[in-house]
PDB file of N, CA and C in Angstrom:
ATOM      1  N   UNK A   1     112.809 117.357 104.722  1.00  0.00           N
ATOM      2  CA  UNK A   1     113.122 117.839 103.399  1.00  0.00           C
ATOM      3  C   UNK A   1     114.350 118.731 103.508  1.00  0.00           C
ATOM      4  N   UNK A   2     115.147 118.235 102.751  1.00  0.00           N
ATOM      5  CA  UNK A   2     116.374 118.983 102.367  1.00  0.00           C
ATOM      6  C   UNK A   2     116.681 120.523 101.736  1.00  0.00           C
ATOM      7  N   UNK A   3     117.433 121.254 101.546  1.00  0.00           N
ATOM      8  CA  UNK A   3     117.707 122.104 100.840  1.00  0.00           C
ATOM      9  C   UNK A   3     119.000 122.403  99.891  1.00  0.00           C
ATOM     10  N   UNK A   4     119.003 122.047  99.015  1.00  0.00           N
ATOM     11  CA  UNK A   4     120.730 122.276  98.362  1.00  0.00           C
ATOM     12  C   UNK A   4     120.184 123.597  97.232  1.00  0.00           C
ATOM     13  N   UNK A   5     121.796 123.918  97.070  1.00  0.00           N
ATOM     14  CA  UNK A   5     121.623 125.195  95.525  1.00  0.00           C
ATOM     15  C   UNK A   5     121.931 124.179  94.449  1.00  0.00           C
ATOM     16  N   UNK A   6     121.730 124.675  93.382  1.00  0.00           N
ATOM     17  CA  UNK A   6     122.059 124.129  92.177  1.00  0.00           C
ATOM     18  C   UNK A   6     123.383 123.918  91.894  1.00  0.00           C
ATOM     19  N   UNK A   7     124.334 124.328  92.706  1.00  0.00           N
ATOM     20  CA  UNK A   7     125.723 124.169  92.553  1.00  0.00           C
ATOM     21  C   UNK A   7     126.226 123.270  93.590  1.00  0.00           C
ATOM     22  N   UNK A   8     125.822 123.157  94.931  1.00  0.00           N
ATOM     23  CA  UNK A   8     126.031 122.308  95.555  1.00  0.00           C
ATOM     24  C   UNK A   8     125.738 120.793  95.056  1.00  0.00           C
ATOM     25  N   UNK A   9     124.851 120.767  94.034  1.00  0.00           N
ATOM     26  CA  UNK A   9     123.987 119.623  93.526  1.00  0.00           C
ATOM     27  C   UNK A   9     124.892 119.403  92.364  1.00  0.00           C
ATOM     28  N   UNK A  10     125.241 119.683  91.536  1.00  0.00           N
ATOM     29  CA  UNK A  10     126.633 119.852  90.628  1.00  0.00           C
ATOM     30  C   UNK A  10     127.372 118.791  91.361  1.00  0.00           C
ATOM     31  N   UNK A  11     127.823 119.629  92.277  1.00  0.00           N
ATOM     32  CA  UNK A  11     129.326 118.948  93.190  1.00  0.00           C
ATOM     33  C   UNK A  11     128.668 118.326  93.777  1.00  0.00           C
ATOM     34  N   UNK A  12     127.454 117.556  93.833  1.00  0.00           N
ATOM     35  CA  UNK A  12     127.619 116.235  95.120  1.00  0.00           C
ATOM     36  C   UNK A  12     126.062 114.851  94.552  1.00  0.00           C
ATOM     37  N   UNK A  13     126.320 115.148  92.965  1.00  0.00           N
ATOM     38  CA  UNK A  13     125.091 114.536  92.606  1.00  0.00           C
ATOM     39  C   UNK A  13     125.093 113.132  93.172  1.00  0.00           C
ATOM     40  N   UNK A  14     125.846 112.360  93.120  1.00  0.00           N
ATOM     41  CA  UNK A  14     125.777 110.602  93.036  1.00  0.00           C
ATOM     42  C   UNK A  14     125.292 110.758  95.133  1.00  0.00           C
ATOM     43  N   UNK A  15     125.880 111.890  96.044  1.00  0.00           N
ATOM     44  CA  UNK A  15     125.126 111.862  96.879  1.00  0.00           C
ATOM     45  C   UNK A  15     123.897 112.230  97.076  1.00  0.00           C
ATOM     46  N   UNK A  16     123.623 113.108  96.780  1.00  0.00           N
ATOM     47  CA  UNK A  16     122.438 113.351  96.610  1.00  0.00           C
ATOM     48  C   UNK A  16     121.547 112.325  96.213  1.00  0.00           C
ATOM     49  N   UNK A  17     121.427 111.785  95.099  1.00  0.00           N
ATOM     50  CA  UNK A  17     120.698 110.795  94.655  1.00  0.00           C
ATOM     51  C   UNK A  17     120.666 109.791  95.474  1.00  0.00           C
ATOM     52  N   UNK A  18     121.779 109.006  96.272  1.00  0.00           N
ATOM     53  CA  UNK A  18     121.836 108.046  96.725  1.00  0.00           C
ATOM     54  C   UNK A  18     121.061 108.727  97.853  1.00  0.00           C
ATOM     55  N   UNK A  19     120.859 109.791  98.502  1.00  0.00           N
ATOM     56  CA  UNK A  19     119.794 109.647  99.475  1.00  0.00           C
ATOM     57  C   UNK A  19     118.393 109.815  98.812  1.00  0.00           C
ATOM     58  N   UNK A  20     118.178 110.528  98.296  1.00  0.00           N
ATOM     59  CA  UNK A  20     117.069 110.429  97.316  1.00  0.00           C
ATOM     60  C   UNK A  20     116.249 109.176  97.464  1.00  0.00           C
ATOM     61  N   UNK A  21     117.668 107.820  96.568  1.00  0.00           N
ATOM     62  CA  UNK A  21     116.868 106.595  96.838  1.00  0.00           C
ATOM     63  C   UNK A  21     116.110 106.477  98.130  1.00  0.00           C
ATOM     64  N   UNK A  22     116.708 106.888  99.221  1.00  0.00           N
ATOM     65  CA  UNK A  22     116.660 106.014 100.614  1.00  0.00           C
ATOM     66  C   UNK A  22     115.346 107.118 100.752  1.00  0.00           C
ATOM     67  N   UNK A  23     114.731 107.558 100.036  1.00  0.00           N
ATOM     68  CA  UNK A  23     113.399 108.530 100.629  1.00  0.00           C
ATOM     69  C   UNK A  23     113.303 110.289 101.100  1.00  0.00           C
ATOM     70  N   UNK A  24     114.571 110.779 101.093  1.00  0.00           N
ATOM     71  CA  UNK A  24     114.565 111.948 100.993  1.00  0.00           C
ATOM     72  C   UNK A  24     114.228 113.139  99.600  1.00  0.00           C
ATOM     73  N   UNK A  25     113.974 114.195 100.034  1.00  0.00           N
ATOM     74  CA  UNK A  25     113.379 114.743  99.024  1.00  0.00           C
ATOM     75  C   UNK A  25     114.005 116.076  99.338  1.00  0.00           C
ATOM     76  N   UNK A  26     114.642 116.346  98.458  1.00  0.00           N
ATOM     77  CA  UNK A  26     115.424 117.788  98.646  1.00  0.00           C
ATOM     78  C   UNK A  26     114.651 119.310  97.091  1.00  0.00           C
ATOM     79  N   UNK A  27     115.033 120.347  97.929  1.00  0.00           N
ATOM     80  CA  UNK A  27     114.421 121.287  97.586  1.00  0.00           C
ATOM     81  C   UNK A  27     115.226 121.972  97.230  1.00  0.00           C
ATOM     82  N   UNK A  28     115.537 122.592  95.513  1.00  0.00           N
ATOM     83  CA  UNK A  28     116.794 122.832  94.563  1.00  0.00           C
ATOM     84  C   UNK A  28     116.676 124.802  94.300  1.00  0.00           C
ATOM     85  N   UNK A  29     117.611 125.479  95.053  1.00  0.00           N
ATOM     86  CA  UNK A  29     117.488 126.924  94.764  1.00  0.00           C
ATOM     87  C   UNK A  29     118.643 127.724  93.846  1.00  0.00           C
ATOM     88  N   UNK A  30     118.270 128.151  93.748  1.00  0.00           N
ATOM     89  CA  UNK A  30     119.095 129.177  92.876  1.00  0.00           C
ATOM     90  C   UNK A  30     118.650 130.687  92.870  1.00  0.00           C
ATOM     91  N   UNK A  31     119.595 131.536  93.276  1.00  0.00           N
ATOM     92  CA  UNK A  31     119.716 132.694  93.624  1.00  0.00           C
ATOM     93  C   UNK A  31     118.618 132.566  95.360  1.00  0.00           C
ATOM     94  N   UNK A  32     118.631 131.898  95.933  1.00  0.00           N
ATOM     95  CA  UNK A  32     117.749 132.063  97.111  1.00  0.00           C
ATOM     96  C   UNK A  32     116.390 131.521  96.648  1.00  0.00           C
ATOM     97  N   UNK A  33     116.083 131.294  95.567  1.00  0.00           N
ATOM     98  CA  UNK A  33     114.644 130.786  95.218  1.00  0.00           C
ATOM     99  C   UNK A  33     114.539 129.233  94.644  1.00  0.00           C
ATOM    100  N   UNK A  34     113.703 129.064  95.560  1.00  0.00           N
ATOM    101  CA  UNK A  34     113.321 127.078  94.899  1.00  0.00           C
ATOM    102  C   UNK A  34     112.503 127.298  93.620  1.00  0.00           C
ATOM    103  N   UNK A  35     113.352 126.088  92.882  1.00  0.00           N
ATOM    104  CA  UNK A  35     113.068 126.035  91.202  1.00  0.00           C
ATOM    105  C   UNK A  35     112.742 125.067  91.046  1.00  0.00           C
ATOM    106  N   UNK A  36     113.573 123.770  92.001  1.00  0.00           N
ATOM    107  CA  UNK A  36     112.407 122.636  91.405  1.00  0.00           C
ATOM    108  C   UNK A  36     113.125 121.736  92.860  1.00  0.00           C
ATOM    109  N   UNK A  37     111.980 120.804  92.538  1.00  0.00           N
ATOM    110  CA  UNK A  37     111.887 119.464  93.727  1.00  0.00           C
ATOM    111  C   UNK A  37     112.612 118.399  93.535  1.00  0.00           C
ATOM    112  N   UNK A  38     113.450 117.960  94.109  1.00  0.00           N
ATOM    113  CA  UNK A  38     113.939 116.380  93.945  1.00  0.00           C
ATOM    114  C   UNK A  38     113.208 114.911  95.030  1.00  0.00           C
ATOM    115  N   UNK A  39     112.671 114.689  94.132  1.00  0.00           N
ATOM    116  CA  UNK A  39     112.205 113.667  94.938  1.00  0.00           C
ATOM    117  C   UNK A  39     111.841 112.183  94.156  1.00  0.00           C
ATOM    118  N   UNK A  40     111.890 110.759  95.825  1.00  0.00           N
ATOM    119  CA  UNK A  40     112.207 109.354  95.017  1.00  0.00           C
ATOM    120  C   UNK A  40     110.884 109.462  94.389  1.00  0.00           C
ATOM    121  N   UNK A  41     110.447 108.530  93.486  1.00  0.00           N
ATOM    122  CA  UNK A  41     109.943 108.002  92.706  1.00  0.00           C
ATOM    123  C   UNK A  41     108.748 107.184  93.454  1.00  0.00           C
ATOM    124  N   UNK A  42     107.251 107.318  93.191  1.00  0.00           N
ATOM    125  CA  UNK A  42     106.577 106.817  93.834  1.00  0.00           C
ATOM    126  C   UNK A  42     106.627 105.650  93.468  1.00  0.00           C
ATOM    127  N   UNK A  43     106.767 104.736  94.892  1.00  0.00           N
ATOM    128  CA  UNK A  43     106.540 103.169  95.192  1.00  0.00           C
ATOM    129  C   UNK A  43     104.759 102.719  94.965  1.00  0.00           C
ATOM    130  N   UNK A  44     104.599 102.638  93.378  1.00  0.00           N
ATOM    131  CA  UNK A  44     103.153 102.132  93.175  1.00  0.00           C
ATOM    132  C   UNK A  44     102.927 100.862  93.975  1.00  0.00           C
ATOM    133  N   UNK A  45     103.647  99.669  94.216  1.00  0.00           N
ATOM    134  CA  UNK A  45     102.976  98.438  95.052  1.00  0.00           C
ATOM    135  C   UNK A  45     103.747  98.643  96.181  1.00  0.00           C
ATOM    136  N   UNK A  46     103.697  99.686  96.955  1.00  0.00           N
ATOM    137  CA  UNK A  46     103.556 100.168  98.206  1.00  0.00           C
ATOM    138  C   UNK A  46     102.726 100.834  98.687  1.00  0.00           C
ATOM    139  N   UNK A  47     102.133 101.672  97.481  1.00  0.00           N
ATOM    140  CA  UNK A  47     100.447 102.131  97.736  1.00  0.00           C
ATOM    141  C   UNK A  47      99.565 101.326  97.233  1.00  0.00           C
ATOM    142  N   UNK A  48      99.739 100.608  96.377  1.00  0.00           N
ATOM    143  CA  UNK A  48      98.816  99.531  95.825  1.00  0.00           C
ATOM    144  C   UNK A  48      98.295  98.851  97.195  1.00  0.00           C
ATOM    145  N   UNK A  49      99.706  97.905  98.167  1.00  0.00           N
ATOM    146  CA  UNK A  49      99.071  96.990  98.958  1.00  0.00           C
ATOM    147  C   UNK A  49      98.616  98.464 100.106  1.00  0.00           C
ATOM    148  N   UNK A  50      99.060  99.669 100.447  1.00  0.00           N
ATOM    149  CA  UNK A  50      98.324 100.596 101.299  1.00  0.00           C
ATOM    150  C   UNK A  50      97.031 100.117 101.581  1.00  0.00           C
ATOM    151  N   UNK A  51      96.261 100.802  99.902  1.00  0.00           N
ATOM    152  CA  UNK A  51      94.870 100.393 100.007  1.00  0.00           C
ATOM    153  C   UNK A  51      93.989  99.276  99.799  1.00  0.00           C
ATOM    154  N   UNK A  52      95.028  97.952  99.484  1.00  0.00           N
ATOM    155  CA  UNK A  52      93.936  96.543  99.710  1.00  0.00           C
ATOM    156  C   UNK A  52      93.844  96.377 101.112  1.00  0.00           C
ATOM    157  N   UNK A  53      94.907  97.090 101.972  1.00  0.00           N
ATOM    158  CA  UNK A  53      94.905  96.806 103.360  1.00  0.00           C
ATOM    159  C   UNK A  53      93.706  97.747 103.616  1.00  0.00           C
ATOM    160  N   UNK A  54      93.734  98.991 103.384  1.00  0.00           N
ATOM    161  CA  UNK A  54      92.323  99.092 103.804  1.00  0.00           C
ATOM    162  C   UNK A  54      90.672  98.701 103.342  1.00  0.00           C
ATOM    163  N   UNK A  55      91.151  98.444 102.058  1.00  0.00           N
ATOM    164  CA  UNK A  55      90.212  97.683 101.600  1.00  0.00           C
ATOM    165  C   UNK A  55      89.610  96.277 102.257  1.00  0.00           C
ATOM    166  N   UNK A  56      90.723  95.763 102.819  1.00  0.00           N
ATOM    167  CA  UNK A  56      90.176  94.258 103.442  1.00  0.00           C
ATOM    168  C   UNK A  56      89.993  94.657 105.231  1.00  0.00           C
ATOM    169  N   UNK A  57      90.244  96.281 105.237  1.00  0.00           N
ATOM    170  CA  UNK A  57      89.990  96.371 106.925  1.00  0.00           C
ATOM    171  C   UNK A  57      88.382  96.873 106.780  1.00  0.00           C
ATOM    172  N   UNK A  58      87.902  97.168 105.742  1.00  0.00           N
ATOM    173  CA  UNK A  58      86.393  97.775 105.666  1.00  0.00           C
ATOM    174  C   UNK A  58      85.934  96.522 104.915  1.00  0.00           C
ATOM    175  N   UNK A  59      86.183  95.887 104.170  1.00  0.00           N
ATOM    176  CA  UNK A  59      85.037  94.783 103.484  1.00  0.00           C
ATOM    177  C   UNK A  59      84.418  93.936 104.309  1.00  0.00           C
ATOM    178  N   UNK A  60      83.482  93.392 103.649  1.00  0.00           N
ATOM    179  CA  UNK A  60      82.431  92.561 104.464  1.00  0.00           C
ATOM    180  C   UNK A  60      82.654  91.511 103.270  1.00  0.00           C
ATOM    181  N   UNK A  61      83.106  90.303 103.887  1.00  0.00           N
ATOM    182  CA  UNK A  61      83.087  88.994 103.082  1.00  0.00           C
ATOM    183  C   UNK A  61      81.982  87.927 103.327  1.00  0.00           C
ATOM    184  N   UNK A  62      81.342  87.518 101.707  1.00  0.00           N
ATOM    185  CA  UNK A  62      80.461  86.884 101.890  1.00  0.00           C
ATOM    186  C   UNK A  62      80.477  85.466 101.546  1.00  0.00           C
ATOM    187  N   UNK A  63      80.148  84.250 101.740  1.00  0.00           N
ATOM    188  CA  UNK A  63      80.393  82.899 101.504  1.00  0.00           C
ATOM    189  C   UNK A  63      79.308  82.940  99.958  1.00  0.00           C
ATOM    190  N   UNK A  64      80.535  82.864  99.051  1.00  0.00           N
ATOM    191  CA  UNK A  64      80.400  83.127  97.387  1.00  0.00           C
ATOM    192  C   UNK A  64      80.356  81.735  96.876  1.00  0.00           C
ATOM    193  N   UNK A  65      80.582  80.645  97.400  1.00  0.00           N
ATOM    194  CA  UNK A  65      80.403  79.552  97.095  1.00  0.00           C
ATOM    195  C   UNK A  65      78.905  78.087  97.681  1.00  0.00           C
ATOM    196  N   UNK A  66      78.425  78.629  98.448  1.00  0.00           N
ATOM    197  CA  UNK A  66      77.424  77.924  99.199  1.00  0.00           C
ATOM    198  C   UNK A  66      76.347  78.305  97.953  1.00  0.00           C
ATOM    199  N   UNK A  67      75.320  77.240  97.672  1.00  0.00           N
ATOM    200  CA  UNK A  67      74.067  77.433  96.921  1.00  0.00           C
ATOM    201  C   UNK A  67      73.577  78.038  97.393  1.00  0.00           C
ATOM    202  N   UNK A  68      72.822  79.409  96.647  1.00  0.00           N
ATOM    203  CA  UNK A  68      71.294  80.068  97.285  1.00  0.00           C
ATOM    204  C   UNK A  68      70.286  79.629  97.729  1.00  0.00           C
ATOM    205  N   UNK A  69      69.531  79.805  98.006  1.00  0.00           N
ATOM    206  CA  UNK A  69      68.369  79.574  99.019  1.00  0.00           C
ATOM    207  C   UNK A  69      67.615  78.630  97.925  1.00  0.00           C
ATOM    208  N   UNK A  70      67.428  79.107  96.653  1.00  0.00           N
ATOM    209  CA  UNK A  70      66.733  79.048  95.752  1.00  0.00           C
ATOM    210  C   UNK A  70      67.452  78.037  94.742  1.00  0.00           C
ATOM    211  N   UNK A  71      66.910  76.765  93.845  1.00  0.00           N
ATOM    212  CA  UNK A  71      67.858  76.269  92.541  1.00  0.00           C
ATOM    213  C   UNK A  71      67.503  77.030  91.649  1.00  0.00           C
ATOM    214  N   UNK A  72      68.182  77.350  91.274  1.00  0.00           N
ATOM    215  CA  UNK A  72      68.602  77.648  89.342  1.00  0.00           C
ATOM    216  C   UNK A  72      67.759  76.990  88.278  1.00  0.00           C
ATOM    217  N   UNK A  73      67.801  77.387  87.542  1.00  0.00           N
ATOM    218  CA  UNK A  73      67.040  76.361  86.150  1.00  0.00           C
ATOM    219  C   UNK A  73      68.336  75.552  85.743  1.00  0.00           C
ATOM    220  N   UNK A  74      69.436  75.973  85.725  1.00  0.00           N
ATOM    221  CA  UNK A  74      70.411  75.065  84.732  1.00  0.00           C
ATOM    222  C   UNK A  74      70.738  74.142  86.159  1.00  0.00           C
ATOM    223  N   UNK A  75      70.531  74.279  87.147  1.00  0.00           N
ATOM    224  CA  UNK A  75      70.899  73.302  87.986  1.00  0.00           C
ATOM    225  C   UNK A  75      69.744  72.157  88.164  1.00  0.00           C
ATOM    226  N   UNK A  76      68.453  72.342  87.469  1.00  0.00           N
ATOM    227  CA  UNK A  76      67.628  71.282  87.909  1.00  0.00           C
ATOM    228  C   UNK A  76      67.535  70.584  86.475  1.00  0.00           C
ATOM    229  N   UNK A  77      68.174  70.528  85.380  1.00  0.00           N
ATOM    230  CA  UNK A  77      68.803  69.572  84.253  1.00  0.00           C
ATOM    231  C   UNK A  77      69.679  68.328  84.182  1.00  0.00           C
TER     232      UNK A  77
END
């Protein structure tokens, strides 16, 4: 994490941002005190597939298509 002043950020926005994109996150002061955060934009289907990956590292898959043990009523029609 970065640190710029609010004036340095003035004079060097289109850089700034362009690292921004690339995943940095800089921390914006003025008079010596942080006022606010710059940071990219959360990648929702980068956490989306995160957790199907863990989702499919803990599931237990079951054969959803084989008949039950048992027939049905609408199957003996």
């Amino acid at each position: 994490m970065g640190t710029i002043t609010v004036s340095e950020l003035q004079a060097n926005l289109r850089k700034v941002m362009r690292r921004v994109e690339r995943g940095e996150t800089f921390d914006i002061t003025s008079m010596r005190k942080v006022v606010a955060r710059l940071v990219p934009p959360e990648d929702k289907q980068q956490e989306a597939r995160k957790t199907l990956k863990e989702i499919a590292r803990t599931a237990a898959f079951h054969d959803v298509l084989s008949p039950l043990g048992e027939a049905w009523e609408a199957e003996k029609q």
